[in-house]
PDB file of N, CA and C in Angstrom:
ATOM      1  N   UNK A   1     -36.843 -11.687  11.657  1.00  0.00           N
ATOM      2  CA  UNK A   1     -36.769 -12.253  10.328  1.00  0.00           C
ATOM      3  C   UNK A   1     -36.013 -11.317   9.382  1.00  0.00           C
ATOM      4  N   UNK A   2     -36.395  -9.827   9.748  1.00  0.00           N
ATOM      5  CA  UNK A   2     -35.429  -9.445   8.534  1.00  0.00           C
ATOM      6  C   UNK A   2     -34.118  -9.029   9.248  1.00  0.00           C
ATOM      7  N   UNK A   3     -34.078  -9.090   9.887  1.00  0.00           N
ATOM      8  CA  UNK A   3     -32.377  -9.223  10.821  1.00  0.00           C
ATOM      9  C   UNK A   3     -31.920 -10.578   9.883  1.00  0.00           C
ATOM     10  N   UNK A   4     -32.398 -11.074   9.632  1.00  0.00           N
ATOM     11  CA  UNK A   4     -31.319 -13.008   9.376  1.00  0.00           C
ATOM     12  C   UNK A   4     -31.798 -12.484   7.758  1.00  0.00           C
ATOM     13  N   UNK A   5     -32.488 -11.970   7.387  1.00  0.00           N
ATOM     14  CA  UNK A   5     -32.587 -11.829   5.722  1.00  0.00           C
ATOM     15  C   UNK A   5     -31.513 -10.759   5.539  1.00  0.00           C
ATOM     16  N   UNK A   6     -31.369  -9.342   6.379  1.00  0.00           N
ATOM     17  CA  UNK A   6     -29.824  -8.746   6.017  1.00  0.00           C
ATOM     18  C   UNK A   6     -28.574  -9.345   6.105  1.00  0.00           C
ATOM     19  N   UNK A   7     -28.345 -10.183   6.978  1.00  0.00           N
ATOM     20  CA  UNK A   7     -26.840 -10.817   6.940  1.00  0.00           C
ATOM     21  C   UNK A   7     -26.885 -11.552   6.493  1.00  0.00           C
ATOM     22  N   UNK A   8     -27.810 -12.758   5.575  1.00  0.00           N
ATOM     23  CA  UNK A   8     -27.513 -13.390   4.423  1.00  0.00           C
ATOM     24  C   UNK A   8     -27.179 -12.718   3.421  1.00  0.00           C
ATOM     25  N   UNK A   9     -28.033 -11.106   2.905  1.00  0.00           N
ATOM     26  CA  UNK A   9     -27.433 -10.805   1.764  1.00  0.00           C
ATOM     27  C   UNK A   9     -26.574 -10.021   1.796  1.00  0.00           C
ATOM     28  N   UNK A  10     -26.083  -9.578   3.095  1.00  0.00           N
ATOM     29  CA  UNK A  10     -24.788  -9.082   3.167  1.00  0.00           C
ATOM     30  C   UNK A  10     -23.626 -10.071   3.008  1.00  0.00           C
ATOM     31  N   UNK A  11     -23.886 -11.531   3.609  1.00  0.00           N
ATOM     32  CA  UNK A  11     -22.998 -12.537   3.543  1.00  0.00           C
ATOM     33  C   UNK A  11     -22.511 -12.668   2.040  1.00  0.00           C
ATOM     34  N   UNK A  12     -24.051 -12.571   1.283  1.00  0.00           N
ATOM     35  CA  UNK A  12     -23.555 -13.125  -0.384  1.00  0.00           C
ATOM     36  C   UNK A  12     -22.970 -12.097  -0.865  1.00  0.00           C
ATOM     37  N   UNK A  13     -23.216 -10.694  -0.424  1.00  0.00           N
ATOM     38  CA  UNK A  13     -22.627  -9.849  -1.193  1.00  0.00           C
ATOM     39  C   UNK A  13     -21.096  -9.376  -1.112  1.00  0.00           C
ATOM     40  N   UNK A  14     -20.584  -9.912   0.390  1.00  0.00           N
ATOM     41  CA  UNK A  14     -19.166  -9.990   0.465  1.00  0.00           C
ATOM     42  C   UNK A  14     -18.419 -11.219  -0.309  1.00  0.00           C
ATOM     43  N   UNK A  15     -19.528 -12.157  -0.554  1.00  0.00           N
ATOM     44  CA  UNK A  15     -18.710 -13.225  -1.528  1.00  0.00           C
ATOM     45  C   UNK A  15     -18.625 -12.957  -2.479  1.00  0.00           C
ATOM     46  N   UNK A  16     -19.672 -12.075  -2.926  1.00  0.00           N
ATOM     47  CA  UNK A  16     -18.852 -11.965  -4.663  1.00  0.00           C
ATOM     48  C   UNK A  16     -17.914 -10.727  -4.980  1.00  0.00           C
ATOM     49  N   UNK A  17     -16.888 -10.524  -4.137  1.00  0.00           N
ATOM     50  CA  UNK A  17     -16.208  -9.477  -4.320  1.00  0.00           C
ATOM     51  C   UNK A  17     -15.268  -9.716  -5.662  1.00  0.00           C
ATOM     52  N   UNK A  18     -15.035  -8.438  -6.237  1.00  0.00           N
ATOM     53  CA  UNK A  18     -14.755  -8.818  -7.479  1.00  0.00           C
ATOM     54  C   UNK A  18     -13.130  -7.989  -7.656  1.00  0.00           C
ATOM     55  N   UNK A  19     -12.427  -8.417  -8.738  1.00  0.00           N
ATOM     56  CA  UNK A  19     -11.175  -7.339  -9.326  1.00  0.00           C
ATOM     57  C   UNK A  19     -11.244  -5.932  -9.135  1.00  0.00           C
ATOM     58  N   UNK A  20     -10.523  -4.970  -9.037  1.00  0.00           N
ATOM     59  CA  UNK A  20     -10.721  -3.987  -8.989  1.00  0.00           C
ATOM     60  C   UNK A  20      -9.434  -3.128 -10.014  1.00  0.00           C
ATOM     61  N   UNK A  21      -9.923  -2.395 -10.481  1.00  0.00           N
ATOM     62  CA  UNK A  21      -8.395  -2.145 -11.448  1.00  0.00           C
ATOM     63  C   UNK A  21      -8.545  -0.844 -10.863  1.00  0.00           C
ATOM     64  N   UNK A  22      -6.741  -0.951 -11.218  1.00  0.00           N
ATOM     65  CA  UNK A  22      -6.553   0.595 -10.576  1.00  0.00           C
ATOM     66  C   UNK A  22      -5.319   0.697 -11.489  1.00  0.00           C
ATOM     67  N   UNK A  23      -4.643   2.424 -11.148  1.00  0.00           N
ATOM     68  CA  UNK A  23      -3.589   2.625 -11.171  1.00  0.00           C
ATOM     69  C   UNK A  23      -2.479   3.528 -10.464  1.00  0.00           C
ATOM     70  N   UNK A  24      -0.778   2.878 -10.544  1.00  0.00           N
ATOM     71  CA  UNK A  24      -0.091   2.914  -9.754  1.00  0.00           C
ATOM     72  C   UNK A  24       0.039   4.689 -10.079  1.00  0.00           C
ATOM     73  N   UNK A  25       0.987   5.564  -8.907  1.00  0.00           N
ATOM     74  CA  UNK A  25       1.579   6.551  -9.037  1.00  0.00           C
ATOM     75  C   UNK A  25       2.368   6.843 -10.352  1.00  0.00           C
ATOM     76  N   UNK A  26       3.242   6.197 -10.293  1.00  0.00           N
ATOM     77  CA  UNK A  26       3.570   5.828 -11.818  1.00  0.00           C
ATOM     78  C   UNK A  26       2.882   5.410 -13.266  1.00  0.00           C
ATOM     79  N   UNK A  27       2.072   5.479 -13.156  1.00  0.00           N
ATOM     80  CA  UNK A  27       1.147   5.056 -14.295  1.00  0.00           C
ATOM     81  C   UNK A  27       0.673   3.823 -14.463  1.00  0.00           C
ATOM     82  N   UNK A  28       1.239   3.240 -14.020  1.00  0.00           N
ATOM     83  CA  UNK A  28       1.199   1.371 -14.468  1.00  0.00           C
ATOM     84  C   UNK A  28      -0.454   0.628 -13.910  1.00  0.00           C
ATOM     85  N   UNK A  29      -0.753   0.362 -14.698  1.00  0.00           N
ATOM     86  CA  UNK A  29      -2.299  -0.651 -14.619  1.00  0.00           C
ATOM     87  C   UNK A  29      -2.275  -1.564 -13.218  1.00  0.00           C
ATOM     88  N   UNK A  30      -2.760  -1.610 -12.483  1.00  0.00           N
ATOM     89  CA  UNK A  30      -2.480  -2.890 -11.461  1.00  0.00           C
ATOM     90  C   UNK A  30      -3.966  -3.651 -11.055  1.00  0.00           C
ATOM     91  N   UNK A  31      -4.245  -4.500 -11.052  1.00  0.00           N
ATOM     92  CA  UNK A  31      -5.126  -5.240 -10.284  1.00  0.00           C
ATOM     93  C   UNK A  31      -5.420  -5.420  -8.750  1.00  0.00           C
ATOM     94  N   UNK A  32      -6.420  -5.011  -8.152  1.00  0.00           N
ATOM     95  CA  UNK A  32      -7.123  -4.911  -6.667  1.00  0.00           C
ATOM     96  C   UNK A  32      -7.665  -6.575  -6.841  1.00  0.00           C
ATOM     97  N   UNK A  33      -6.950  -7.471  -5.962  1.00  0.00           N
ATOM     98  CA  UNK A  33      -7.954  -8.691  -5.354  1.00  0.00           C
ATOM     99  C   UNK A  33      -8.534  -9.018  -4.377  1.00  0.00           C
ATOM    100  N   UNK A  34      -9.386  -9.630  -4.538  1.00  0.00           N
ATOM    101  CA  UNK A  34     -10.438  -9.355  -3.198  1.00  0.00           C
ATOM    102  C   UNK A  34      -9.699 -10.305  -2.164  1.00  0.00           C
ATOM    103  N   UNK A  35      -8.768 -10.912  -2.165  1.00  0.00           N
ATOM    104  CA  UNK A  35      -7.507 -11.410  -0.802  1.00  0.00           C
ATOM    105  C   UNK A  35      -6.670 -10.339  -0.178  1.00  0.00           C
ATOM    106  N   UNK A  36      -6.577  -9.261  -1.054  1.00  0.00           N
ATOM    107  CA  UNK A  36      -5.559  -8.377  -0.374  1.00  0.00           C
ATOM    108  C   UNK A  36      -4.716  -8.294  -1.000  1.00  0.00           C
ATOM    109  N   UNK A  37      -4.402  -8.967  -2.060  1.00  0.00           N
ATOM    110  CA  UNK A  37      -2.969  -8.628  -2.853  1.00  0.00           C
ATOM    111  C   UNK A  37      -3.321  -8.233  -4.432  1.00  0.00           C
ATOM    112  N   UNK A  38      -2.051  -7.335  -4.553  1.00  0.00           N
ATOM    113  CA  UNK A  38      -2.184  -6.945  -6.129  1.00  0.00           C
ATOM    114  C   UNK A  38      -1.369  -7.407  -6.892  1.00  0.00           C
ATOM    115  N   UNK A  39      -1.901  -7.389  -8.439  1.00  0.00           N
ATOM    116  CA  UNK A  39      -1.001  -7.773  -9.308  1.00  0.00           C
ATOM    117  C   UNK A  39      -0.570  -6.704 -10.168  1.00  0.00           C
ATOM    118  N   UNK A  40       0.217  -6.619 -11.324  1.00  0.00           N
ATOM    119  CA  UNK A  40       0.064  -5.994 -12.595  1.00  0.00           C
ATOM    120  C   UNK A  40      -0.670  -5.933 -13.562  1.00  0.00           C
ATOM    121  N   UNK A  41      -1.916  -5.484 -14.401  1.00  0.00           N
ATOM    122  CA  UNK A  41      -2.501  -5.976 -15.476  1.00  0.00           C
ATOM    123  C   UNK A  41      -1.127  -6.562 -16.479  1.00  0.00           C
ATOM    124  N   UNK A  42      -0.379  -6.375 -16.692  1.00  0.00           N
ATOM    125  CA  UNK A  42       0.735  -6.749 -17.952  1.00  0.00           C
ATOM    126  C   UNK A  42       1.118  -8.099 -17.715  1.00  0.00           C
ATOM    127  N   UNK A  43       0.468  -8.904 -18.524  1.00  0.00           N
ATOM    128  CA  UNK A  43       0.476 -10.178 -17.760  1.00  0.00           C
ATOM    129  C   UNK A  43       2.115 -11.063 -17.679  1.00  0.00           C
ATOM    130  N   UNK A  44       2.831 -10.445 -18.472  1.00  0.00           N
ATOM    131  CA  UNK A  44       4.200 -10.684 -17.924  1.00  0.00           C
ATOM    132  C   UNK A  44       4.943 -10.050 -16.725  1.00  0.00           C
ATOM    133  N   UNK A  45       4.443  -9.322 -16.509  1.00  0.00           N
ATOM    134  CA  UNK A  45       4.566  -8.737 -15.018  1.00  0.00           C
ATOM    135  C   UNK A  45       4.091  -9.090 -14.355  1.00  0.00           C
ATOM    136  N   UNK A  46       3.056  -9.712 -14.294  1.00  0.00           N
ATOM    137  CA  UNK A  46       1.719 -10.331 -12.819  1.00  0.00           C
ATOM    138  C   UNK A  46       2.502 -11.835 -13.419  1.00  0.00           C
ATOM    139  N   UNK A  47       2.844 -13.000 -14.046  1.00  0.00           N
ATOM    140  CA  UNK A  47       3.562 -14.204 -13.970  1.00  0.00           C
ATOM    141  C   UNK A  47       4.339 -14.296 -12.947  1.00  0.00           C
ATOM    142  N   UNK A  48       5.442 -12.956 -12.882  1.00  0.00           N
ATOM    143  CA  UNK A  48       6.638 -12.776 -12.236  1.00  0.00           C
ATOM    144  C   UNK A  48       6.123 -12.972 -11.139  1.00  0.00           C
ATOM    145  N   UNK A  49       5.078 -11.755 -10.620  1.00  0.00           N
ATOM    146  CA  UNK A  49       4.315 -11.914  -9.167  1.00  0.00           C
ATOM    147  C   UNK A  49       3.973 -13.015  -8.466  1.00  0.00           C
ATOM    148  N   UNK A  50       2.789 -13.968  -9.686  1.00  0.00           N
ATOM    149  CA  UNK A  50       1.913 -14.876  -9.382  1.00  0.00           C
ATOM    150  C   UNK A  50       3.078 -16.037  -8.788  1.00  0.00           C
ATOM    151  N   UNK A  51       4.457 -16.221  -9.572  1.00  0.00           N
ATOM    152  CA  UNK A  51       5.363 -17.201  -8.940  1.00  0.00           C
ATOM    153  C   UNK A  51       6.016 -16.848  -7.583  1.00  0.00           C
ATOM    154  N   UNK A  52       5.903 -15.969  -7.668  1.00  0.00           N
ATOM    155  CA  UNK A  52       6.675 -15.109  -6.118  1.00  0.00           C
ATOM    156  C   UNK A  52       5.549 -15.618  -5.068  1.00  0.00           C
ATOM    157  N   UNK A  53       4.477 -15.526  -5.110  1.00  0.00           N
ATOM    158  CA  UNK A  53       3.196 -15.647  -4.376  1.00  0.00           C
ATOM    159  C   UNK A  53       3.409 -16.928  -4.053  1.00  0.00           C
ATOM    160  N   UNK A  54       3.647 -17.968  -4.949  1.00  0.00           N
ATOM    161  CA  UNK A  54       3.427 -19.440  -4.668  1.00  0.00           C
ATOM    162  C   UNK A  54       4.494 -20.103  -3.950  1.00  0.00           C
ATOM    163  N   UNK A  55       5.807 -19.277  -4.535  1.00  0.00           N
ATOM    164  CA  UNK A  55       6.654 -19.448  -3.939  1.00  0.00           C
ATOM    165  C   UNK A  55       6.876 -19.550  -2.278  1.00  0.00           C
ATOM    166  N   UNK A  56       6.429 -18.184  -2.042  1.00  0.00           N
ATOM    167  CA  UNK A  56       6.084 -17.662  -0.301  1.00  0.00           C
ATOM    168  C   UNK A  56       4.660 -18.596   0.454  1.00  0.00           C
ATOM    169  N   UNK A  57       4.281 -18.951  -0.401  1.00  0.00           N
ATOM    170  CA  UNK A  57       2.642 -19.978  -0.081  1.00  0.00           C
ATOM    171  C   UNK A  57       3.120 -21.258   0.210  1.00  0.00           C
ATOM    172  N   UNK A  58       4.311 -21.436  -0.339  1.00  0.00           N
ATOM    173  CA  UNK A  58       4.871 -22.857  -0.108  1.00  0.00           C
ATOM    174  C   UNK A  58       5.557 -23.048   1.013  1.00  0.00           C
ATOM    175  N   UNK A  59       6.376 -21.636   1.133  1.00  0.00           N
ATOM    176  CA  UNK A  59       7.199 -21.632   2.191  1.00  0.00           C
ATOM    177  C   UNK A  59       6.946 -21.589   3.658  1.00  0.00           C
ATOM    178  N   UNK A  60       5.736 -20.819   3.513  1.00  0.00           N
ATOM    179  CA  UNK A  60       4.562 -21.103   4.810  1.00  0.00           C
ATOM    180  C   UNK A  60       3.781 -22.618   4.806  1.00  0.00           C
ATOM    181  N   UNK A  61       3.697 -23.096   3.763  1.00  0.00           N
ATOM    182  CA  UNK A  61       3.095 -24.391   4.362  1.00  0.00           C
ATOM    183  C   UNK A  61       4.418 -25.248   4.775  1.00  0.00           C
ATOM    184  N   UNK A  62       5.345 -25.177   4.520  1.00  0.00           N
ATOM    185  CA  UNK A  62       6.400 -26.016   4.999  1.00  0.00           C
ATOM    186  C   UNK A  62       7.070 -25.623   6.376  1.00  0.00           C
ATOM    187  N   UNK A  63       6.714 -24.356   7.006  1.00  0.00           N
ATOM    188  CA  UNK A  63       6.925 -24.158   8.175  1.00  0.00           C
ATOM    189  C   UNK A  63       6.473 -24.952   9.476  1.00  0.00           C
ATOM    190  N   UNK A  64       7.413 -25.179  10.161  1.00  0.00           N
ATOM    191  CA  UNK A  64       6.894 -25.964  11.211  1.00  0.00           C
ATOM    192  C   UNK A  64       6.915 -24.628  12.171  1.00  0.00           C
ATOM    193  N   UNK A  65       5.937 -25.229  13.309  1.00  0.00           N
ATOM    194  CA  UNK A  65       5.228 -24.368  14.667  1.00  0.00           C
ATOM    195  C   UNK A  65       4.013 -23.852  14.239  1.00  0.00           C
ATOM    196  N   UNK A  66       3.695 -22.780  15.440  1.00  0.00           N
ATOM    197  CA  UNK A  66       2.740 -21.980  14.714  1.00  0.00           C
ATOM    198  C   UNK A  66       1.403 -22.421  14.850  1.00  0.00           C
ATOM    199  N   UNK A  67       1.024 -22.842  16.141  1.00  0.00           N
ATOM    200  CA  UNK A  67      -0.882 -23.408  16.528  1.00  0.00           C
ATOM    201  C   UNK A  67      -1.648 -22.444  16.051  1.00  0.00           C
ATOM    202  N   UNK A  68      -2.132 -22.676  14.888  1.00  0.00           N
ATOM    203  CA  UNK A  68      -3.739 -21.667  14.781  1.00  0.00           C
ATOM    204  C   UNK A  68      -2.882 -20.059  14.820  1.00  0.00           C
ATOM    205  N   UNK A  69      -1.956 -19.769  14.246  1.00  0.00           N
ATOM    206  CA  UNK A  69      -1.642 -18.663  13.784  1.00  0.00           C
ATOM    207  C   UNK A  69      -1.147 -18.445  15.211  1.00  0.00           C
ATOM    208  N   UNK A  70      -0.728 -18.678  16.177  1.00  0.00           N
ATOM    209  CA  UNK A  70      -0.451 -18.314  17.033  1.00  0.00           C
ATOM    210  C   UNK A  70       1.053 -18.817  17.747  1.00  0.00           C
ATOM    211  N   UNK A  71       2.363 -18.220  17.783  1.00  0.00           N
ATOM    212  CA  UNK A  71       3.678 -18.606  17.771  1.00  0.00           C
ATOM    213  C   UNK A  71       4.608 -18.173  17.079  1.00  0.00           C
ATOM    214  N   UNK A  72       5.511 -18.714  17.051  1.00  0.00           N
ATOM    215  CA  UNK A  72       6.991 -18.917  16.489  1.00  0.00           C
ATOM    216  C   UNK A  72       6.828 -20.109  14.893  1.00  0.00           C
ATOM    217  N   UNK A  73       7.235 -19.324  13.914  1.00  0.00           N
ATOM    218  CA  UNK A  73       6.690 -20.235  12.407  1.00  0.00           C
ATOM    219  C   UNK A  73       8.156 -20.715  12.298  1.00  0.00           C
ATOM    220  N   UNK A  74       8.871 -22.115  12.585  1.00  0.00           N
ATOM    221  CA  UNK A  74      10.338 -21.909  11.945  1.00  0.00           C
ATOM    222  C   UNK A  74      10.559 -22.750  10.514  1.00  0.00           C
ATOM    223  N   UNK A  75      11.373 -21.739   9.877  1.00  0.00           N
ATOM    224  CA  UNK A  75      11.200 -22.115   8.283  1.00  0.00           C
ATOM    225  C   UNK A  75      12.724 -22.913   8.012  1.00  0.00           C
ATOM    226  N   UNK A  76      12.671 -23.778   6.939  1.00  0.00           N
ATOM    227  CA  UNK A  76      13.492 -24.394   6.425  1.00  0.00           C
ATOM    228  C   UNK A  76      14.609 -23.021   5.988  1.00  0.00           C
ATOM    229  N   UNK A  77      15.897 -23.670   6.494  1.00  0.00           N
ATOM    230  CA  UNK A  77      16.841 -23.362   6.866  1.00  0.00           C
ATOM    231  C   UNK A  77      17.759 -22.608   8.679  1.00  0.00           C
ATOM    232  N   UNK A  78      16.624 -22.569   9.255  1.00  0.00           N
ATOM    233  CA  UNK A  78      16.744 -22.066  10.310  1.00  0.00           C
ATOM    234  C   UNK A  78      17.333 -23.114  11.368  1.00  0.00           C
ATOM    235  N   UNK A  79      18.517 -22.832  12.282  1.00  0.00           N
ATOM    236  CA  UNK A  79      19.089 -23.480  13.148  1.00  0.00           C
ATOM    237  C   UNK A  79      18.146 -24.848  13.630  1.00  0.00           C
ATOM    238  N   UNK A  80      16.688 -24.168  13.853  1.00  0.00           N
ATOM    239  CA  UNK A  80      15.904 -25.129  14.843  1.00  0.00           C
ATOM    240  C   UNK A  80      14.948 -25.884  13.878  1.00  0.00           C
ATOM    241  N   UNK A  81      14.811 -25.964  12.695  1.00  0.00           N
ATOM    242  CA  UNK A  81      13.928 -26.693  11.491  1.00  0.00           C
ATOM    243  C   UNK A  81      14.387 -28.032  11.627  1.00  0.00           C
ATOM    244  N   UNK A  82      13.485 -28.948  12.176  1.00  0.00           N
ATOM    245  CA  UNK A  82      14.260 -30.733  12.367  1.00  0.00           C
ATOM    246  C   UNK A  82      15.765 -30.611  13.218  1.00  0.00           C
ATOM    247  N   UNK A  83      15.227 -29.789  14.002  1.00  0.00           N
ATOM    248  CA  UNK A  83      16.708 -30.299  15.512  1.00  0.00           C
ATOM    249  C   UNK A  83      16.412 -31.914  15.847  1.00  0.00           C
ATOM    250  N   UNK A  84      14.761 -32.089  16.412  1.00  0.00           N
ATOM    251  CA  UNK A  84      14.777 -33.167  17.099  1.00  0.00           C
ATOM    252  C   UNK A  84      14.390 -33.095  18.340  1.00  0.00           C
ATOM    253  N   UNK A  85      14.810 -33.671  19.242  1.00  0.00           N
ATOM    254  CA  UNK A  85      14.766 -33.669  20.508  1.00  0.00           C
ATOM    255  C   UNK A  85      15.747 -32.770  21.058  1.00  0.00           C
ATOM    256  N   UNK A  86      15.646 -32.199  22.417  1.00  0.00           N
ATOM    257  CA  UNK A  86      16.238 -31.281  22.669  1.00  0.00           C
ATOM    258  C   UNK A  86      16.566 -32.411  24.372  1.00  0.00           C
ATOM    259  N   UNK A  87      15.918 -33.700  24.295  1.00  0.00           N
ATOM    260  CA  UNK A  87      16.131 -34.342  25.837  1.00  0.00           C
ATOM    261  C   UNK A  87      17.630 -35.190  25.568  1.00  0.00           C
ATOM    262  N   UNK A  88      18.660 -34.729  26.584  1.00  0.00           N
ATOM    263  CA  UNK A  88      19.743 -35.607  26.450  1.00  0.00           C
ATOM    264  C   UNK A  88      19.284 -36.735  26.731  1.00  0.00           C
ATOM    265  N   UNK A  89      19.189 -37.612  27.133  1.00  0.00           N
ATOM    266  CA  UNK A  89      18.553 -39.132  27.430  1.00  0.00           C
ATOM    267  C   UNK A  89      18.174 -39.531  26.074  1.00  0.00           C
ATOM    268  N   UNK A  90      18.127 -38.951  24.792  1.00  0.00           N
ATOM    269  CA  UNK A  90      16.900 -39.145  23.272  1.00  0.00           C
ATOM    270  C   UNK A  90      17.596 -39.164  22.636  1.00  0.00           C
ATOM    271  N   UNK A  91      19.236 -38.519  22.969  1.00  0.00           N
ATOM    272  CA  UNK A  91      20.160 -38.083  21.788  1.00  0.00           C
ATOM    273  C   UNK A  91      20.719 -39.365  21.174  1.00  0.00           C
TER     274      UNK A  91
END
């Protein structure tokens, strides 16, 4: 019983992971997120970011391949993005 009462409140306590502020070598304010990526506190600097992010978020969902993270991802513009069939008999 208290085996299953620690990994529930370990479970909740990894969910509420929170911001973390820090700062760069350079001085600059930056934000720790609990995904793994940082921003700038200067919120015209973290905009710039936040569109870059969505940008690349998009570009992965529009990738074709790729079972369960596992493969070849091919992205729009690439030779093989909507070839088609590769069977002469289909062409």
């Amino acid at each position: 019983m208290r085996a299953v009462l620690f990994a529930v409140l370990c479970w909740a306590g990894a969910a509420v992971a929170q911001n973390i502020e820090a700062t760069t070598t350079a001085g600059e304010k930056v934000i720790l997120l609990p995904n793994g990526r940082w921003e700038f506190a200067d919120p015209a600097k973290a905009q710039v970011q936040r569109s870059a992010a969505e940008k690349e978020t998009s570009r992965e969902r529009s990738a074709q391949g790729g079972l369960f993270g596992l493969g070849r991802k091919v992205y729009e513009g690439d030779k093989d993005y909507n070839r088609g069939t590769l069977n002469p008999a289909k062409r």
